[in-house]
C-alpha atoms as a PDB file:
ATOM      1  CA  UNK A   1      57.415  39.676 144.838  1.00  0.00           C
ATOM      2  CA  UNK A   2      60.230  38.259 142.831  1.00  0.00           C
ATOM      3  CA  UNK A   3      58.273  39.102 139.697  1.00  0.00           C
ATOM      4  CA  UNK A   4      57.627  42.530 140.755  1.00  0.00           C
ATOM      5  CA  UNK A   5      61.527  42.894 141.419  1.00  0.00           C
ATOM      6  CA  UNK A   6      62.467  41.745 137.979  1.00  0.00           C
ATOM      7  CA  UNK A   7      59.963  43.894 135.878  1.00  0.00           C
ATOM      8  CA  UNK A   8      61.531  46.673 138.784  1.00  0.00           C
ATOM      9  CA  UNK A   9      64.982  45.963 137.446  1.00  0.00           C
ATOM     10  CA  UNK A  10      63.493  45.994 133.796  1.00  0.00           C
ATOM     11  CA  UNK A  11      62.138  49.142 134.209  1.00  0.00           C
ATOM     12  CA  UNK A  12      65.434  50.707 136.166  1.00  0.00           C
ATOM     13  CA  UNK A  13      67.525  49.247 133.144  1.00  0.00           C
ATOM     14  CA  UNK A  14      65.060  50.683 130.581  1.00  0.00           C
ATOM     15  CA  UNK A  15      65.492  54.389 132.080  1.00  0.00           C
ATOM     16  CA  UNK A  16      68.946  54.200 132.333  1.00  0.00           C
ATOM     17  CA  UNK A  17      69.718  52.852 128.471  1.00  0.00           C
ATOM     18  CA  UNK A  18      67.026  55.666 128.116  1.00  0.00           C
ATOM     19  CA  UNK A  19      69.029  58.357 130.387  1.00  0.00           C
ATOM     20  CA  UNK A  20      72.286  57.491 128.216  1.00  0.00           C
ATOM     21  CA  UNK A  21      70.410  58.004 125.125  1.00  0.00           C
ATOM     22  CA  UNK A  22      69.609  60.920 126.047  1.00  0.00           C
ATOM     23  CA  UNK A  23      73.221  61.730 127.342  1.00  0.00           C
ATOM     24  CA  UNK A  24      74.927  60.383 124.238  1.00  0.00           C
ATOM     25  CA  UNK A  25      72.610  62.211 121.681  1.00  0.00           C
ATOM     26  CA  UNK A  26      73.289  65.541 123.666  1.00  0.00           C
ATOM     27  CA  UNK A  27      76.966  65.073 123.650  1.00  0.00           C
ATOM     28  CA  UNK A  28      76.567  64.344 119.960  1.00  0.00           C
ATOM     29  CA  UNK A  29      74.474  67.494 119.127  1.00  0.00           C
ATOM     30  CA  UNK A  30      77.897  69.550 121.280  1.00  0.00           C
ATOM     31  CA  UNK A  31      80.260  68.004 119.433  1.00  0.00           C
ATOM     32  CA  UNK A  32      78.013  68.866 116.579  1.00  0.00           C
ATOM     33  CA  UNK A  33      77.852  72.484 117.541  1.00  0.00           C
ATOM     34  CA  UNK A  34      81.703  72.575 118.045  1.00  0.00           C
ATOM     35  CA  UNK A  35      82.186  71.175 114.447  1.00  0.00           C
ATOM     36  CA  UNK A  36      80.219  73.594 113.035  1.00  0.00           C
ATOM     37  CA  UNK A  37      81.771  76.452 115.353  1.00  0.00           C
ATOM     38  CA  UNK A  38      85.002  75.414 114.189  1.00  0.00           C
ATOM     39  CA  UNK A  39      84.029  75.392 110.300  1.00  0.00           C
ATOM     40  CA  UNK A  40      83.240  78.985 110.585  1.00  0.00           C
ATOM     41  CA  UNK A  41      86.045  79.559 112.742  1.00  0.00           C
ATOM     42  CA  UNK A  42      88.343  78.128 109.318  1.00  0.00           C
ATOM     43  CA  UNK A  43      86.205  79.749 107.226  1.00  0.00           C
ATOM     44  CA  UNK A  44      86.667  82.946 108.554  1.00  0.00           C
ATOM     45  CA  UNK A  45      90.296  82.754 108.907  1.00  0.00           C
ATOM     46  CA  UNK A  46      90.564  81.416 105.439  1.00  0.00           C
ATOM     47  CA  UNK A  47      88.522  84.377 104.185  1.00  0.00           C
ATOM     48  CA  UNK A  48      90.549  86.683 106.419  1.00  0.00           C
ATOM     49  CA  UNK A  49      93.826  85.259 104.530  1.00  0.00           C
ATOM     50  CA  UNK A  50      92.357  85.337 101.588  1.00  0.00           C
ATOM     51  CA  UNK A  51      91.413  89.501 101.707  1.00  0.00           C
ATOM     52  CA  UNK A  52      95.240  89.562 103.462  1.00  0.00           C
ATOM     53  CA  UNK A  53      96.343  88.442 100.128  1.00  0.00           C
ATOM     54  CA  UNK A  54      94.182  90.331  98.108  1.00  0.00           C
ATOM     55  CA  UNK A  55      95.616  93.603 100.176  1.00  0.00           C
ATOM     56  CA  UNK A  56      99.291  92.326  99.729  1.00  0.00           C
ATOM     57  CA  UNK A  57      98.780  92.024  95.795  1.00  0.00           C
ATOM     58  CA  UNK A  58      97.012  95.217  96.155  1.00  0.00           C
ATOM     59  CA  UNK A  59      99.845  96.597  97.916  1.00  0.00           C
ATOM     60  CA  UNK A  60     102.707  95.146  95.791  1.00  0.00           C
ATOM     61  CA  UNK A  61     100.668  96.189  92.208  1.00  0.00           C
ATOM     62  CA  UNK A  62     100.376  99.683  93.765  1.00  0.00           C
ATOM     63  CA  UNK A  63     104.319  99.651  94.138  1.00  0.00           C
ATOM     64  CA  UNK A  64     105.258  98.521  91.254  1.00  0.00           C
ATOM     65  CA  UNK A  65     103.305 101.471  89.457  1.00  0.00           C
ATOM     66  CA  UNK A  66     104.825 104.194  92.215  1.00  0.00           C
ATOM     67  CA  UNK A  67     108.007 102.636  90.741  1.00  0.00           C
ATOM     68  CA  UNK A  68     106.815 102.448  86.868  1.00  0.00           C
ATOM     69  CA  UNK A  69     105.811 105.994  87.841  1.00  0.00           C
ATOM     70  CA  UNK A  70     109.211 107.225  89.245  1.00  0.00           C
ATOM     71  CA  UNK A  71     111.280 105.928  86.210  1.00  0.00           C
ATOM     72  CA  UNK A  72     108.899 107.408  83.523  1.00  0.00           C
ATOM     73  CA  UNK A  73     108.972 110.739  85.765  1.00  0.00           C
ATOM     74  CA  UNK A  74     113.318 110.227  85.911  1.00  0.00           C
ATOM     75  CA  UNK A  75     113.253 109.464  82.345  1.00  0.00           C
ATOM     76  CA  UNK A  76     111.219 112.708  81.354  1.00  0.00           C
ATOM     77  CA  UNK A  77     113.553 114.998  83.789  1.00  0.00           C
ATOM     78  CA  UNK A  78     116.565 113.066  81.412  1.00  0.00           C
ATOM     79  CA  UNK A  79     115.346 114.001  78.268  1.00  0.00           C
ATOM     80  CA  UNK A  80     114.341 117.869  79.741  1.00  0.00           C
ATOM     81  CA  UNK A  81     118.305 117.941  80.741  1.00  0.00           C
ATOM     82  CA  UNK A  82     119.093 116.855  77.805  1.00  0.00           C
ATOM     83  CA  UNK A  83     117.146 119.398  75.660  1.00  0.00           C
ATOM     84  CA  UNK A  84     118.303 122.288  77.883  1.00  0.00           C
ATOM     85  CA  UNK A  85     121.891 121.733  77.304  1.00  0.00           C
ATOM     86  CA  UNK A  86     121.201 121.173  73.660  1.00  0.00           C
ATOM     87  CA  UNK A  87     119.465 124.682  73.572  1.00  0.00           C
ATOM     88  CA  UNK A  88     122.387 126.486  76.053  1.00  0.00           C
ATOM     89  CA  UNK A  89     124.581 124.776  73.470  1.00  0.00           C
ATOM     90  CA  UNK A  90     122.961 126.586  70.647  1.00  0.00           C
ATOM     91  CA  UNK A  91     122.593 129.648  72.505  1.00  0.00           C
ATOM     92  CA  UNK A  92     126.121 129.835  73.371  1.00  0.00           C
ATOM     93  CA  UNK A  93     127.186 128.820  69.400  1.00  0.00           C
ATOM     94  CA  UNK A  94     124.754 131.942  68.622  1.00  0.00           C
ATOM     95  CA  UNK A  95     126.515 134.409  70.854  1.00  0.00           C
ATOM     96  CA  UNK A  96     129.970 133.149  69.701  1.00  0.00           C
ATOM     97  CA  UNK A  97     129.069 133.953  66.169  1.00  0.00           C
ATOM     98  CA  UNK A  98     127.212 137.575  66.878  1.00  0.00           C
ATOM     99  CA  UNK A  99     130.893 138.225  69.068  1.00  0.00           C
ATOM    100  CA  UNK A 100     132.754 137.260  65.793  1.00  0.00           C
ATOM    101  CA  UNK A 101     130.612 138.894  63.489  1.00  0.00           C
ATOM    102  CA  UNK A 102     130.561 142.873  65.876  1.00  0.00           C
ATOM    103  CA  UNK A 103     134.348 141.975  66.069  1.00  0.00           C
ATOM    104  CA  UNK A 104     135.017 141.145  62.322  1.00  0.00           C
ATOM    105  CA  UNK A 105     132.337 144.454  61.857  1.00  0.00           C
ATOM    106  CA  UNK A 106     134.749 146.600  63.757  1.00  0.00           C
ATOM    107  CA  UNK A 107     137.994 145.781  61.939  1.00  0.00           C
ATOM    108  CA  UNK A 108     136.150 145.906  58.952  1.00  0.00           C
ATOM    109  CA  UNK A 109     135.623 149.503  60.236  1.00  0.00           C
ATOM    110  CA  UNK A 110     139.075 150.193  61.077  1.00  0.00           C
ATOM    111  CA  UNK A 111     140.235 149.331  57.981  1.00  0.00           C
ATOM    112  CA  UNK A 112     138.208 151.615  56.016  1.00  0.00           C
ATOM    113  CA  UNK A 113     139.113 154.392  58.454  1.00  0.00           C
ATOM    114  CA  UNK A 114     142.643 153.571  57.816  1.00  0.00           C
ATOM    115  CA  UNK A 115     142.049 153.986  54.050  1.00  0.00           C
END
């Protein structure tokens, strides 16, 4: 009987080192699984900051051109100013003189009248 018993016990033992085995590799294949889960989880936030960046560059490379833009556009609209005054400018100078010249033309008229 006392025989039986022990190899009893043996056994008992046996299936419980077997039962936490068992217990330990299954917690180790979760943890496992979490790991992993977790990975991707990095992953995909560190791709997802990654295209965030991309956009912002995007973004700021885009501005700077909308602003390279504006001041070639401003500096066009300058030089347009500038070459309309210089041809009212001209204009005016061209008036003046045909004003001068019918004037002068008109004394010059006078005076022959008078002689």
């Amino acid at each position: 009987a006392h025989m039986a018993q022990l190899e009893n016990d043996k056994y008992l033992l046996a299936q419980r080192q077997l039962m936490e085995v068992k217990l330990a590799e299954e917690q180790r294949q979760q943890e496992e699984a979490l790991r992993k889960l977790r990975e991707e989880e990095l992953l995909k936030s560190k791709l997802f900051e990654e295209e965030a960046e991309k956009i912002r560059l995007e973004k700021e490379r885009l501005e700077q051109e909308r602003i390279r833009q504006a001041e070639k556009v401003r500096l066009e609209l300058e030089e347009a100013e500038k070459a309309r005054y210089a041809l009212e400018q001209e204009i005016k100078k061209e008036i003046d003189r045909a004003v001068k010249l019918e004037q002068q033309r008109k004394l010059d008229k006078q005076e022959e009248e008078k002689a």
